[in-house]
Structure formats: C-alpha cells, structure tokens
N, C-alpha and C. Protein backbone atom coordinates (compact mmCIF):
# COMPACT_ATOMS: atom_id res chain seq x y z
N UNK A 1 77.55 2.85 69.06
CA UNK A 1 77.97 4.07 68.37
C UNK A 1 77.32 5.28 69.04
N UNK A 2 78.34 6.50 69.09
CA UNK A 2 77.33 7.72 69.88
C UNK A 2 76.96 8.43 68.72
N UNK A 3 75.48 9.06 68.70
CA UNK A 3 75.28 9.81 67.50
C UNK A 3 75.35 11.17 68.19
N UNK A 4 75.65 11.83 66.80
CA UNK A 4 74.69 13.58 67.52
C UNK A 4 74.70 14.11 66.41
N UNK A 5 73.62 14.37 66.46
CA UNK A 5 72.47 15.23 65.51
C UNK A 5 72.22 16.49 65.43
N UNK A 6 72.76 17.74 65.30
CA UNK A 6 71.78 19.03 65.36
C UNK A 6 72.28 19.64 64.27
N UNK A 7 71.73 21.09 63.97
CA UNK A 7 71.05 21.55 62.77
C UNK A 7 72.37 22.66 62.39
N UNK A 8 73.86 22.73 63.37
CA UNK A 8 74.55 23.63 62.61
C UNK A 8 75.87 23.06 63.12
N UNK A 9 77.12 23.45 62.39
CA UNK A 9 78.40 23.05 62.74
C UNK A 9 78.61 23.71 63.87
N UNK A 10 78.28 24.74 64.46
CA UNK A 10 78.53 25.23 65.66
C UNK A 10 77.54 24.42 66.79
N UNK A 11 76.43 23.69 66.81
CA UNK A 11 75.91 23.23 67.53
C UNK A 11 76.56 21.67 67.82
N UNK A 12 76.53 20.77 66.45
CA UNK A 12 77.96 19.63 66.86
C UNK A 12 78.70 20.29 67.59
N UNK A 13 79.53 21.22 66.86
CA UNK A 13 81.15 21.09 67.76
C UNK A 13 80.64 21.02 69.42
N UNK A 14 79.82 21.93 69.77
CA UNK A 14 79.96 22.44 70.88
C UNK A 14 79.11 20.93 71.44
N UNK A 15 78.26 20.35 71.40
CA UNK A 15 78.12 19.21 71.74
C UNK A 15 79.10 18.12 71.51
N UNK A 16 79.96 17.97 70.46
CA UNK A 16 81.04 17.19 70.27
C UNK A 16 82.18 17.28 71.78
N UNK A 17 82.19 18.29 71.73
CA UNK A 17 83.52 18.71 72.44
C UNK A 17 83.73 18.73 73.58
N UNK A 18 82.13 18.84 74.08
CA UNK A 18 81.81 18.52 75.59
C UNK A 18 81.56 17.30 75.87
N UNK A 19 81.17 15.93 75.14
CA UNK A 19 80.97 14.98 74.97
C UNK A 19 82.50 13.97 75.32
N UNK A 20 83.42 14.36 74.64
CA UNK A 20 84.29 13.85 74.45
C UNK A 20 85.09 14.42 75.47
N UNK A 21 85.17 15.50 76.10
CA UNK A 21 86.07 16.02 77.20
C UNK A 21 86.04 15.82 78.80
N UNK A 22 84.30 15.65 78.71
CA UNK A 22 83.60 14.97 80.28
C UNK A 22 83.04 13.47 80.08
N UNK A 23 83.20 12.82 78.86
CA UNK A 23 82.96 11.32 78.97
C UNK A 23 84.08 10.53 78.56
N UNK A 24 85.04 11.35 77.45
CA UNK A 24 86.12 10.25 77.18
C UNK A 24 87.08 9.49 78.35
N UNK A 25 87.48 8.27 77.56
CA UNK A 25 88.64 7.59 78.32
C UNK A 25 89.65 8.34 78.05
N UNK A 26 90.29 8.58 79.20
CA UNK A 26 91.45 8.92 79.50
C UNK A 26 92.82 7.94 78.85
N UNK A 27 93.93 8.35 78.09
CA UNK A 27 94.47 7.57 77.54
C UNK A 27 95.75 8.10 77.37
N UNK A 28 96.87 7.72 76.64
CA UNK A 28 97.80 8.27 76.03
C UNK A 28 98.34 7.98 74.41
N UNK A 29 98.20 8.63 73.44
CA UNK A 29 98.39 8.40 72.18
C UNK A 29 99.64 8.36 71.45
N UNK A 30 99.89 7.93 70.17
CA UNK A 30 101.06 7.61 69.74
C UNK A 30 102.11 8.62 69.90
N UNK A 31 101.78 9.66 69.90
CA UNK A 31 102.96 10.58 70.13
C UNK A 31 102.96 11.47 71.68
N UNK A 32 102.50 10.69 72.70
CA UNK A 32 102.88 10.43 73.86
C UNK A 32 102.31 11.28 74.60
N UNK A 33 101.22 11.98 73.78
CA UNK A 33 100.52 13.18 74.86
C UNK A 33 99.24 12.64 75.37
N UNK A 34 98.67 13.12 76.35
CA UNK A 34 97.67 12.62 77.40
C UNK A 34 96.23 13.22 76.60
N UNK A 35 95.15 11.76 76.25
CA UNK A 35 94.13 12.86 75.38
C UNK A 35 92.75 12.28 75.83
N UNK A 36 91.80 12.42 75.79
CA UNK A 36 90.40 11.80 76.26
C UNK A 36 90.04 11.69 74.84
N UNK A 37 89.67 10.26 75.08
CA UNK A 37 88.86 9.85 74.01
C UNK A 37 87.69 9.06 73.63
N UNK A 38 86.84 9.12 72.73
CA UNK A 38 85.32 8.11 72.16
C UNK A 38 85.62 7.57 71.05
N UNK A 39 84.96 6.38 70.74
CA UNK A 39 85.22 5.96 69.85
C UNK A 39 83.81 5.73 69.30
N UNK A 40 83.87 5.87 67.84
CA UNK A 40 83.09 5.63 67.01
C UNK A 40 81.73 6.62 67.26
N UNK A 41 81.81 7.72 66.76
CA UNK A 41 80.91 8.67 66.65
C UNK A 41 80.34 9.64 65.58
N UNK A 42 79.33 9.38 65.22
CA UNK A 42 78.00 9.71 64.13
C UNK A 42 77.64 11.03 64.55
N UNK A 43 78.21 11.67 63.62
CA UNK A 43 77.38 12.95 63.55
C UNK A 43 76.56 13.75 62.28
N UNK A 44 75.68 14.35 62.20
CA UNK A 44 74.65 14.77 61.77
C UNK A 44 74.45 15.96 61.07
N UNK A 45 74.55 16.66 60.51
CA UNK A 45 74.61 18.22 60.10
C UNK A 45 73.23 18.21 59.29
N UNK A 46 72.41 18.64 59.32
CA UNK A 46 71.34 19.71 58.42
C UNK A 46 71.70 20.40 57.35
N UNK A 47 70.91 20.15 56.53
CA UNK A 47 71.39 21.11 55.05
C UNK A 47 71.45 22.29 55.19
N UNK A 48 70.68 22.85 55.90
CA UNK A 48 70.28 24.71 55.95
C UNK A 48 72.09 25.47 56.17
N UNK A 49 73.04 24.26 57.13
CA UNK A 49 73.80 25.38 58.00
C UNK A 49 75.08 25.20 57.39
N UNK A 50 75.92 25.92 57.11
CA UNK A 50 77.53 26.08 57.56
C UNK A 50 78.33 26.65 57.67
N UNK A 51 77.61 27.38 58.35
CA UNK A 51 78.49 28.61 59.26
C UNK A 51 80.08 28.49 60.28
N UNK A 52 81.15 28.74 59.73
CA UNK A 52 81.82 28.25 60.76
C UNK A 52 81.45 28.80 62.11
N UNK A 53 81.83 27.98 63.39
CA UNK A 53 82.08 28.26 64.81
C UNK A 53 82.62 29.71 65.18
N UNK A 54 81.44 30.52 65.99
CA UNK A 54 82.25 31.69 66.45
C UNK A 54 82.70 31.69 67.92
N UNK A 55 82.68 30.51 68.58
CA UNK A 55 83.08 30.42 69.23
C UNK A 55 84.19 28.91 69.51
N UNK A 56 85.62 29.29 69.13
CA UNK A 56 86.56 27.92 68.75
C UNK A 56 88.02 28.47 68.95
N UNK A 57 88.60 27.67 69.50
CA UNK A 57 90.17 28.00 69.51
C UNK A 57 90.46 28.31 67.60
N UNK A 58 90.22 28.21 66.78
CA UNK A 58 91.21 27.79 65.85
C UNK A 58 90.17 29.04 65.05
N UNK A 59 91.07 29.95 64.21
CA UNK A 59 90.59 31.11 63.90
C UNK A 59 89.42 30.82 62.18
N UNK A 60 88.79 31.89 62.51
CA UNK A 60 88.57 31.11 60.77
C UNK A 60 89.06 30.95 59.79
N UNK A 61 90.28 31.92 59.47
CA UNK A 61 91.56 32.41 58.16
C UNK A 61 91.87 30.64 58.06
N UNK A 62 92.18 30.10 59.27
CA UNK A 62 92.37 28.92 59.04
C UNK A 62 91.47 28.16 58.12
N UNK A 63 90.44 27.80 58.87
CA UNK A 63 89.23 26.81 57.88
C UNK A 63 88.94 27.49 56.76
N UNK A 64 89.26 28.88 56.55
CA UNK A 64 89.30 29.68 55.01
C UNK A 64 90.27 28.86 54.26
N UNK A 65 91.52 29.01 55.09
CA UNK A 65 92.39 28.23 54.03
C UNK A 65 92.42 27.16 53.54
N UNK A 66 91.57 26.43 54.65
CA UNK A 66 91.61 24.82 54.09
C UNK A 66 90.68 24.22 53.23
N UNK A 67 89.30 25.16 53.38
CA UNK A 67 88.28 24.90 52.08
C UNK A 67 89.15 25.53 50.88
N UNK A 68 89.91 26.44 50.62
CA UNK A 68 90.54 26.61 49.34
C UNK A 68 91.23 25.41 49.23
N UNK A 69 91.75 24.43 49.84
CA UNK A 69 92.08 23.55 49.57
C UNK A 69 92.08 22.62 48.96
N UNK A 70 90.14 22.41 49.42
CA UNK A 70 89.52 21.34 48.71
C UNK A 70 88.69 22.07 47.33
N UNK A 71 88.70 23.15 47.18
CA UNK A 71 87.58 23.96 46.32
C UNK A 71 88.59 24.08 45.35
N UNK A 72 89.85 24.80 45.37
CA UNK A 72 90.71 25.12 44.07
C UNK A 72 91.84 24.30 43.96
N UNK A 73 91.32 24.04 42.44
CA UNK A 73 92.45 23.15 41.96
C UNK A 73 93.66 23.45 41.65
N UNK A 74 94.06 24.96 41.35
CA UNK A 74 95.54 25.11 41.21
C UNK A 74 95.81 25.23 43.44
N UNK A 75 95.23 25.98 44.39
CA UNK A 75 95.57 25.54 45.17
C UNK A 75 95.51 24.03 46.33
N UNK A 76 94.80 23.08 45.87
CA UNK A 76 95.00 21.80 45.63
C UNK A 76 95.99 21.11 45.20
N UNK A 77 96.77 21.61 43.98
CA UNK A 77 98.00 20.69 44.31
C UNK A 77 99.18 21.56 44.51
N UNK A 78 99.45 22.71 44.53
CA UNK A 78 100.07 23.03 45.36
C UNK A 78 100.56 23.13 46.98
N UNK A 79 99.30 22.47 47.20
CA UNK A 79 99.32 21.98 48.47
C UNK A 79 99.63 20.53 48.57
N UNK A 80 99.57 19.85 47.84
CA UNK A 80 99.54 18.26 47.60
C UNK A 80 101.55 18.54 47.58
N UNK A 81 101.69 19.55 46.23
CA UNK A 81 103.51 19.23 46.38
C UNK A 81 104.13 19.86 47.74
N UNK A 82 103.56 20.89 48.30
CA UNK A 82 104.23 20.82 49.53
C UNK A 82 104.32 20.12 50.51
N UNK A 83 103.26 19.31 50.84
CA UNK A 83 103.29 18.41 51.97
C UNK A 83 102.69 17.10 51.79
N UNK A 84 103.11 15.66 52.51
CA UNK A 84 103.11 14.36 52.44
C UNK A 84 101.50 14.25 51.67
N UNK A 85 100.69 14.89 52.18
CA UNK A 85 99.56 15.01 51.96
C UNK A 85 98.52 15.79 51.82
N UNK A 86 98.07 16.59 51.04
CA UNK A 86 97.05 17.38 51.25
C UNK A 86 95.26 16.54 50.44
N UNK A 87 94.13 17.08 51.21
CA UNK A 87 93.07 16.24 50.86
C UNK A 87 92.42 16.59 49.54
N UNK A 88 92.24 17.23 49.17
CA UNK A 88 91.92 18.39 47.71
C UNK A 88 93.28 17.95 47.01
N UNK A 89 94.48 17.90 46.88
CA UNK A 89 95.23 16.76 46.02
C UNK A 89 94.60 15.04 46.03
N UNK A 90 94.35 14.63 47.08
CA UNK A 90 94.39 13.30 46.94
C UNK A 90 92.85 13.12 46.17
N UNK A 91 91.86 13.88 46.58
CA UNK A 91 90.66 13.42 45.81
C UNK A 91 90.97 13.67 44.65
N UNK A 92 91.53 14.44 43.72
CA UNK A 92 91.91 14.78 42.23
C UNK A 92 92.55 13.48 41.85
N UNK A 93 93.78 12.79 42.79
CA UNK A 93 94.43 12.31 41.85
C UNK A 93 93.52 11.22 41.18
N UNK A 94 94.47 10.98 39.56
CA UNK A 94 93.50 10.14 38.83
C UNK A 94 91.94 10.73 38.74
N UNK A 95 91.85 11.94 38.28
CA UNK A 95 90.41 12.70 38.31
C UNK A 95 89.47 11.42 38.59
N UNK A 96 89.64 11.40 40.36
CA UNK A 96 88.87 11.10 40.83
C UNK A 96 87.73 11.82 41.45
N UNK A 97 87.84 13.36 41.47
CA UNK A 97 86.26 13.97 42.01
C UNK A 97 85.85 14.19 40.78
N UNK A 98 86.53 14.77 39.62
CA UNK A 98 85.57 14.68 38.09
C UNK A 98 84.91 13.47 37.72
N UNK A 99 85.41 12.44 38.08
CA UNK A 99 84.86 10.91 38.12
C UNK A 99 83.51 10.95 38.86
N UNK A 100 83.57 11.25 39.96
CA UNK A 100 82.71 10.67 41.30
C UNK A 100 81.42 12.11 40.03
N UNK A 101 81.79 13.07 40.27
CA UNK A 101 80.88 14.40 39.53
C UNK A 101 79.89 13.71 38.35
N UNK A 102 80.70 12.85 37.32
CA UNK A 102 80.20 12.73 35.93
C UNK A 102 79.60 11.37 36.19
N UNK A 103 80.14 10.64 37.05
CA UNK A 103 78.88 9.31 37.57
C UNK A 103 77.57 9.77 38.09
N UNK A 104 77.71 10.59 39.49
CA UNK A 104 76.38 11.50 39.72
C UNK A 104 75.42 11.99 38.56
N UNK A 105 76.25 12.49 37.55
CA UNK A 105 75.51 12.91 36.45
C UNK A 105 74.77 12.42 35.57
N UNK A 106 75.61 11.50 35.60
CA UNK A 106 74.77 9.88 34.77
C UNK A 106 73.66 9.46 35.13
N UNK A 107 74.05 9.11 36.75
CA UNK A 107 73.21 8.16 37.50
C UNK A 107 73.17 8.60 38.99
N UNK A 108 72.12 9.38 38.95
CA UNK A 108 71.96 10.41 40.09
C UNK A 108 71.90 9.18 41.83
N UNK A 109 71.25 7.78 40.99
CA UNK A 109 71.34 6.82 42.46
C UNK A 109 72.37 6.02 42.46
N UNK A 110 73.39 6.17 41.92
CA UNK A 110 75.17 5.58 42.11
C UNK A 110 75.28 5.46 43.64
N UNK A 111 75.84 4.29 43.85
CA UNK A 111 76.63 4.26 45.34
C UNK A 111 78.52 4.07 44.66
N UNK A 112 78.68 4.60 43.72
CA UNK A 112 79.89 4.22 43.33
C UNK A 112 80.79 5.70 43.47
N UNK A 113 80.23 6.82 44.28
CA UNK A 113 80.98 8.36 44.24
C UNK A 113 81.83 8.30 45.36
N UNK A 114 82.63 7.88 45.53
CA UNK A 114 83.82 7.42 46.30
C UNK A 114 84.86 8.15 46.17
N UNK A 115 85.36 8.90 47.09
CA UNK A 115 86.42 9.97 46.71
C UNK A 115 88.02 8.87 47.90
N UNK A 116 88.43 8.79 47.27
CA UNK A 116 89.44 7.75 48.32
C UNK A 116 90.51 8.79 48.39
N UNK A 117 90.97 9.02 50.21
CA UNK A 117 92.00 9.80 50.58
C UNK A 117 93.13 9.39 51.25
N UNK A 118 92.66 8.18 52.14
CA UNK A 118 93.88 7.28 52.89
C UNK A 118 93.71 6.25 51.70
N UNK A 119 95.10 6.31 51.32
CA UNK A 119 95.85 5.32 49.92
C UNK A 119 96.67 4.39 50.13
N UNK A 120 96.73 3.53 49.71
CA UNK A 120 97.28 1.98 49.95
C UNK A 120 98.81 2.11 50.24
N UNK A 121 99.71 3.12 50.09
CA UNK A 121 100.90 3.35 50.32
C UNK A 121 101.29 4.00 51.94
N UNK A 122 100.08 4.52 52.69
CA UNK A 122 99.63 4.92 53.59
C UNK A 122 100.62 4.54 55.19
N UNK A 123 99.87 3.04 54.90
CA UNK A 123 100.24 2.28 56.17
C UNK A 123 101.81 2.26 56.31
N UNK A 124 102.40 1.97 54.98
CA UNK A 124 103.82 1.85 54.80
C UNK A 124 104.69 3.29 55.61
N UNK A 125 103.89 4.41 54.91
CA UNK A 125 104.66 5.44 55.43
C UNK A 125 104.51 5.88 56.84
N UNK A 126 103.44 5.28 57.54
CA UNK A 126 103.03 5.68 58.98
C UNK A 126 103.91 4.51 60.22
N UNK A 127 104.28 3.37 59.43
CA UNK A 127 104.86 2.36 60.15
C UNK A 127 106.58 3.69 60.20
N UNK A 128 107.01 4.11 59.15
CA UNK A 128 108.31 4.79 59.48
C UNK A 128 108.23 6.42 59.73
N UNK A 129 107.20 6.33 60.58
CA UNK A 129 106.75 8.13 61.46
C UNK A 129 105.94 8.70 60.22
N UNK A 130 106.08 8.65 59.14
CA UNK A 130 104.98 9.71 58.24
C UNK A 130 104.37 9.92 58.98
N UNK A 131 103.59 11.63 58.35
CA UNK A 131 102.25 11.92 58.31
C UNK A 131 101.28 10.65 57.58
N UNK A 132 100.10 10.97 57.84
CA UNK A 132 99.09 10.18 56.91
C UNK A 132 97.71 10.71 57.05
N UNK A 133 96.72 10.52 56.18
CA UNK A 133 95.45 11.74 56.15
C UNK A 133 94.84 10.95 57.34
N UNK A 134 93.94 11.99 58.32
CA UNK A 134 92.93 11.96 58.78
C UNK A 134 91.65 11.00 58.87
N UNK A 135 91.50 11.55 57.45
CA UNK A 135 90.18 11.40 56.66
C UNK A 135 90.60 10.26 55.44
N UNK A 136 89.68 9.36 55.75
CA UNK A 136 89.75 8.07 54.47
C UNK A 136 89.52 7.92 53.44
N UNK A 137 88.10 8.56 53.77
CA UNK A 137 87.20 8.42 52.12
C UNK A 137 86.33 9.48 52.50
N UNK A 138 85.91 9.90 51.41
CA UNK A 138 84.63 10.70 51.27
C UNK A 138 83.32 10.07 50.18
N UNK A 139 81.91 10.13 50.79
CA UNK A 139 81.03 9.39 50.00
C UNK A 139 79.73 10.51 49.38
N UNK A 140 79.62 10.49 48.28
CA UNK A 140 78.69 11.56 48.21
C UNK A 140 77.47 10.37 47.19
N UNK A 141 76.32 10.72 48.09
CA UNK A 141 75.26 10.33 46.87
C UNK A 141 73.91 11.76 46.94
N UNK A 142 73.30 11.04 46.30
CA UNK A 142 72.08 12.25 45.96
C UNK A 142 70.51 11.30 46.24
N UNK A 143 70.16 11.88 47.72
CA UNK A 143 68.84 11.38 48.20
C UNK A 143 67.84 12.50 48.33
N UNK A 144 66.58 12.63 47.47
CA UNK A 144 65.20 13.13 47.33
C UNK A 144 65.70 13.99 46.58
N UNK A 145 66.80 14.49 45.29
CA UNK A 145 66.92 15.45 44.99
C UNK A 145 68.64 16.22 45.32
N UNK A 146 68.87 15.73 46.48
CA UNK A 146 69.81 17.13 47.04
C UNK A 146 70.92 15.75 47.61
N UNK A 147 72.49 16.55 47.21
CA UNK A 147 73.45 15.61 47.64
C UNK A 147 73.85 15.61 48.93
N UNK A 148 74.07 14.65 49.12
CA UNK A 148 74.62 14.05 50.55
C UNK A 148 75.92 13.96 51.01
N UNK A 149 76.77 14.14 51.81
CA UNK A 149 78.20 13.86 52.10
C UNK A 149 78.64 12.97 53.12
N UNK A 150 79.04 11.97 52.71
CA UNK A 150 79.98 11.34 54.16
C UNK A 150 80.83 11.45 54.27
N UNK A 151 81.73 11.88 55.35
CA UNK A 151 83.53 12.11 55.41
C UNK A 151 83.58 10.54 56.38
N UNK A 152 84.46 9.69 56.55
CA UNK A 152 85.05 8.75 56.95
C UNK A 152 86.23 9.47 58.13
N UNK A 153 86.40 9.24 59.22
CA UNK A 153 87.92 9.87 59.47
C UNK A 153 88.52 8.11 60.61
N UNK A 154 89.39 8.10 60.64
CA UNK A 154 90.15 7.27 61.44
C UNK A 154 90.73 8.11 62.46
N UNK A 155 90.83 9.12 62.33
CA UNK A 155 90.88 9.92 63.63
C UNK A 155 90.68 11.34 63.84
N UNK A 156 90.15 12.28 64.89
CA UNK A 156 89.70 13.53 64.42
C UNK A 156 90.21 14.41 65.95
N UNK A 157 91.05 15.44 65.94
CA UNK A 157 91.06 16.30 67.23
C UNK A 157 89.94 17.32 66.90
N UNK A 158 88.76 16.92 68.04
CA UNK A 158 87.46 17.59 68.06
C UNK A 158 87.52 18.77 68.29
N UNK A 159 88.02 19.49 69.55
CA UNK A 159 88.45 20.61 69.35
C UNK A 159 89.06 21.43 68.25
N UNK A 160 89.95 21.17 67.90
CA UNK A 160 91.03 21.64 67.32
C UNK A 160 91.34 21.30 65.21
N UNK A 161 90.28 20.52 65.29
CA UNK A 161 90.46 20.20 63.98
C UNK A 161 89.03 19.69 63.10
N UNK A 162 88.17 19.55 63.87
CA UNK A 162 86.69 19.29 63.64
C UNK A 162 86.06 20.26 63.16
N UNK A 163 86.22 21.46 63.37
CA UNK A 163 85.58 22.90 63.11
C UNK A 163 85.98 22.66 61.54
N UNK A 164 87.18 22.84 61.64
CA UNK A 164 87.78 23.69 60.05
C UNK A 164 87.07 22.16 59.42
N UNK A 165 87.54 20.91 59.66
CA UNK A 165 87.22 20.09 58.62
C UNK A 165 86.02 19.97 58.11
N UNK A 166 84.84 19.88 58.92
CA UNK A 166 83.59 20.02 58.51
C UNK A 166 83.06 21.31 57.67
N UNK A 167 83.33 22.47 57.96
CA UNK A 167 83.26 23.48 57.42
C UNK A 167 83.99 23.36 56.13
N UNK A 168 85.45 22.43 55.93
CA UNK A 168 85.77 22.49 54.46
C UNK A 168 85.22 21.68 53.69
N UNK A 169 84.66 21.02 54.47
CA UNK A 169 84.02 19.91 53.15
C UNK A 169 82.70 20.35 53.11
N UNK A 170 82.11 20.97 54.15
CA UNK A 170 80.61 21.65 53.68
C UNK A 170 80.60 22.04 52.72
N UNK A 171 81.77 23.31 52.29
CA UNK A 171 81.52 23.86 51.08
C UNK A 171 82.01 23.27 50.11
N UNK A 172 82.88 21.93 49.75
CA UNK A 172 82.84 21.13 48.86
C UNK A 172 81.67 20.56 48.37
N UNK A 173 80.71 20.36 49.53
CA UNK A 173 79.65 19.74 49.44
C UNK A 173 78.89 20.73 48.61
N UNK A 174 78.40 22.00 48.69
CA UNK A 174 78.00 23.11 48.27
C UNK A 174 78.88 23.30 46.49
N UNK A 175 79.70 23.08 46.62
CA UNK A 175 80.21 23.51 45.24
C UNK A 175 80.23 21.77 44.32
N UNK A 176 80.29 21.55 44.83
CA UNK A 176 79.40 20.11 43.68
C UNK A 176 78.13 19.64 43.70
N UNK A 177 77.68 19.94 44.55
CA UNK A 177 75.84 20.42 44.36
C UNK A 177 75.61 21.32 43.54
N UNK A 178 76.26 22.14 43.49
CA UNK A 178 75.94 23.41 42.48
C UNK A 178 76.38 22.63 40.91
N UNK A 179 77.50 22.14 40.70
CA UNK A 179 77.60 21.42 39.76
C UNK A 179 76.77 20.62 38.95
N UNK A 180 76.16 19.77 40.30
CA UNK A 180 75.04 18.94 39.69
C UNK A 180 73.83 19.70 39.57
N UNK A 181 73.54 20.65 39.64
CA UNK A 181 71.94 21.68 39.80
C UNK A 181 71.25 20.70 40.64
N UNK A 182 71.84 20.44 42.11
CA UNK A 182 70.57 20.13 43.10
C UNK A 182 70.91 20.33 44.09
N UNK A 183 70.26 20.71 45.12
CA UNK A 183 70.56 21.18 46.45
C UNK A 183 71.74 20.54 47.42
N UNK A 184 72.14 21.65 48.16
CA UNK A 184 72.92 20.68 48.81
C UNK A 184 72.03 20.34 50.19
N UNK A 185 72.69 18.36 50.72
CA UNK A 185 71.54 18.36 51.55
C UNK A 185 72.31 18.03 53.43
N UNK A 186 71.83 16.56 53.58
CA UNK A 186 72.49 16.95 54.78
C UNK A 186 74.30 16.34 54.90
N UNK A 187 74.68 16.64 55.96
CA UNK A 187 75.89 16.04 55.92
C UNK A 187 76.58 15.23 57.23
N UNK A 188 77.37 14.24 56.39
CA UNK A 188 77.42 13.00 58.47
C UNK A 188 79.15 12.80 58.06
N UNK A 189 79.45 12.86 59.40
CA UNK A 189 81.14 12.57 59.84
C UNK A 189 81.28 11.97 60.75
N UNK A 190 81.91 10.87 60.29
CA UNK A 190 82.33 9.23 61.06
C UNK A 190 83.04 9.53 61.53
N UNK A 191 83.63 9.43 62.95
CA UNK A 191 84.83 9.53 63.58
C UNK A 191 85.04 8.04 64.19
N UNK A 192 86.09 7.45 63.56
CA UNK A 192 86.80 6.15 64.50
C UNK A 192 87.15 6.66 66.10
N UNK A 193 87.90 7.37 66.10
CA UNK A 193 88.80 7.73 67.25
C UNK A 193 88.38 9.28 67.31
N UNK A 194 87.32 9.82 68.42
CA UNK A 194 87.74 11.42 68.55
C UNK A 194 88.26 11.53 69.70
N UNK A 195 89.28 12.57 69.52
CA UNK A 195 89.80 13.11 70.88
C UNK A 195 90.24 14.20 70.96
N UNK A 196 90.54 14.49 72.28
CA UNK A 196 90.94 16.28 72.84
C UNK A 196 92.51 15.88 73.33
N UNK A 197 93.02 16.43 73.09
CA UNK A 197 94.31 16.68 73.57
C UNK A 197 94.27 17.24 75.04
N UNK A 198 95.11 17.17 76.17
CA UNK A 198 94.51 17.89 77.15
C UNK A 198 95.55 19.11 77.20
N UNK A 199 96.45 18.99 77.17
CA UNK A 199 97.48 19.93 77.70
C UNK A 199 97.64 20.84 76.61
N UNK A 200 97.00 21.36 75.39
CA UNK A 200 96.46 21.92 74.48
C UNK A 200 95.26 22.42 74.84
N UNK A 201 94.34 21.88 75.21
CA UNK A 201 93.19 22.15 75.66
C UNK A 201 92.34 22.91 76.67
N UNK A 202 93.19 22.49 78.15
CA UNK A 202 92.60 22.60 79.03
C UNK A 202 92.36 23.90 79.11
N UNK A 203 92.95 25.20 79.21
CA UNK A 203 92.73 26.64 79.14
C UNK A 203 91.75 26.66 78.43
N UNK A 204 91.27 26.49 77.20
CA UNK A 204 90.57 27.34 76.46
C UNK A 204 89.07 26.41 77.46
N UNK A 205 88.81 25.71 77.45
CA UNK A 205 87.90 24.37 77.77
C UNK A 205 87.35 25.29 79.13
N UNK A 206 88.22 25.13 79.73
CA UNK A 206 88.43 26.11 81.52
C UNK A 206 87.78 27.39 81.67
N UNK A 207 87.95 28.07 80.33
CA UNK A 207 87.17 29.30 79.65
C UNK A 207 85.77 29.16 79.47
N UNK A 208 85.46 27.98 79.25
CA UNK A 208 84.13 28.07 78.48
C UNK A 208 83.58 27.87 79.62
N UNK A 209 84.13 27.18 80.77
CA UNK A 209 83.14 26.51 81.85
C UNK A 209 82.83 27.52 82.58
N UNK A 210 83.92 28.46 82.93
CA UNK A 210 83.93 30.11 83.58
C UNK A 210 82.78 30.68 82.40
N UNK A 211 82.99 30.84 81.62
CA UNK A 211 81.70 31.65 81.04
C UNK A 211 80.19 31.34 80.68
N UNK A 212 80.44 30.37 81.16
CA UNK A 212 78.21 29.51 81.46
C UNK A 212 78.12 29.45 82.93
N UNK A 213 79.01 29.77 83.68
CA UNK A 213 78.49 29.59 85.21
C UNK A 213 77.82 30.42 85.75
C-alpha cells in the first residue's frame, strides 16, 4: 500500500498528483481514455487543515457546491432526484447519517458509524453503462475525544476530483463533530484505483513543471 501523510489537503493533493503522474502504470480505462495509475493508496490529513487547494485545475465554486451537498439536506436530495446518484442523498437514505450521529452519541467507541454509499443495486446498473458512486462507504469513529473520518473510494481522478472530495467531506467531518461537541480530528482516504487522466491533464501538469524550474 502507498501511504502519504501530511498536514493539509493542499499538501496531499500536490504530493498525490505527482505520485501518481511520474510513477503510475500506464493503462487504458473503461471508457477508453489513456490514464496513469496506483493502486491502493492511504492517505492522511491532520485535524488542524481544510483549506481547499489554491493551486488546482478545478475551481473552488465547485468543491463549494459539492460540500452543500453533503452538509444540506434540502440540497441533498435535490441532488439525489436529479441525478443516478448524489452522496449527501445516499448517506440520508433510511436516516442513515442521523443513525451513524445518535450511535456516536450513545456510544462514543461504536465501530458501527457506517455511512454506506455504493448500494447493492449498484453493480446491476454499472454492468448496463450507469453512473455509480465513487466513494463506498464512509466510517466515522471518535478516538481521544475528537472524530475521525474514513472515506472508502473504488476509484478517485486525483487531479481532478480529489481536491473537491476531500474538502467535502472535511467539512462533513466538521459539521458532525460539532454535533457531537468534540473536535474534529484527523482524516484518511482509501483509494482502490487513483488515476490521472492524461489527455485532460497534461497542460495543466506541463504548467506546474514550467513553474518550479
């Protein structure tokens, strides 16, 4: 497994992204574009940070929009009825994050806060082209005091989609810490499969290398 560890979402990405762009295998993915990829990678976040990336292809209005996603519940399922999937619908359904919330509350050392996002109907719809989430599960417990987050993903575009996601669930993480009155603490994202797209990529990537030389 590759880990990486540092103390802000802008310090992952930018180690993520270089990681995966000068070490991945070279490959081609289901929908036929050319992408470098790692598999199985541990990453690390620090409680102190979550600042989005000021330096990222993907603007912030974006990752604005998508923590409203997971944070508000009337825009949560309005996002859930517009499209195959949204993640802030799927943790609700069956008040499953009020669930995962009022177990914490109970029993602050639960391993039972399980937010489930890839759903058993899933596979069915991806065998006939569906969309299907990202992200699997989400795990939250509460160690020395202050809650913890795991995101699960089965697959993640590091560039391009790593920024906003971490940053939206940071502040999920942040707004149910606050719930429970205890800090929020650190936070880790499993990636099965990360990869860069190249022919998406390569310009902005090309940029960065021109501007550290």
């Amino acid at each position: 497994m590759i880990e990486i560890i540092r103390p802000s979402i802008s310090s992952a990405y930018e180690a993520l992204w270089k990681r995966v762009w000068n070490y991945g295998q070279r490959s081609t993915d289901s929908r036929g574009d050319a992408v470098r990829v790692l598999r199985r990678v541990w990453v690390e976040i620090a409680r102190e940070n979550h600042v989005y990336p000021q330096n990222c292809p993907v603007p912030r209005e974006i990752a604005d929009t998508f923590a409203m996603g997971l944070l508000d519940d009337d825009v949560a399922y309005q996002m859930g009825a517009n499209f195959e999937y949204a993640y802030g619908a799927r943790i609700r359904e069956e008040g499953a994050l009020d669930a995962a919330v009022r177990m914490l509350k109970g029993d602050p050392g639960t391993r039972r806060a399980v937010l489930p996002i890839f759903l058993s109907g899933d596979p069915r719809r991806a065998i006939g082209g569906g969309e299907v989430p990202c992200v699997t599960q989400v795990y939250l417990t509460i160690e020395e005091g202050s809650l913890e987050m795991t995101v699960f993903m089965r697959s993640n575009d590091v560039l391009n989609a790593f920024p906003s996601d971490v940053y939206g669930f940071r502040n999920l993480q942040a707004l149910i810490a606050h719930d429970l009155g205890v800090d929020r603490g650190k936070y880790y994202h499993y990636i099965e499969n990360a990869h860069i797209i190249e022919h998406s990529s390569q310009d902005w990537i090309e940029k960065q290398n021109r501007r550290v030389e």
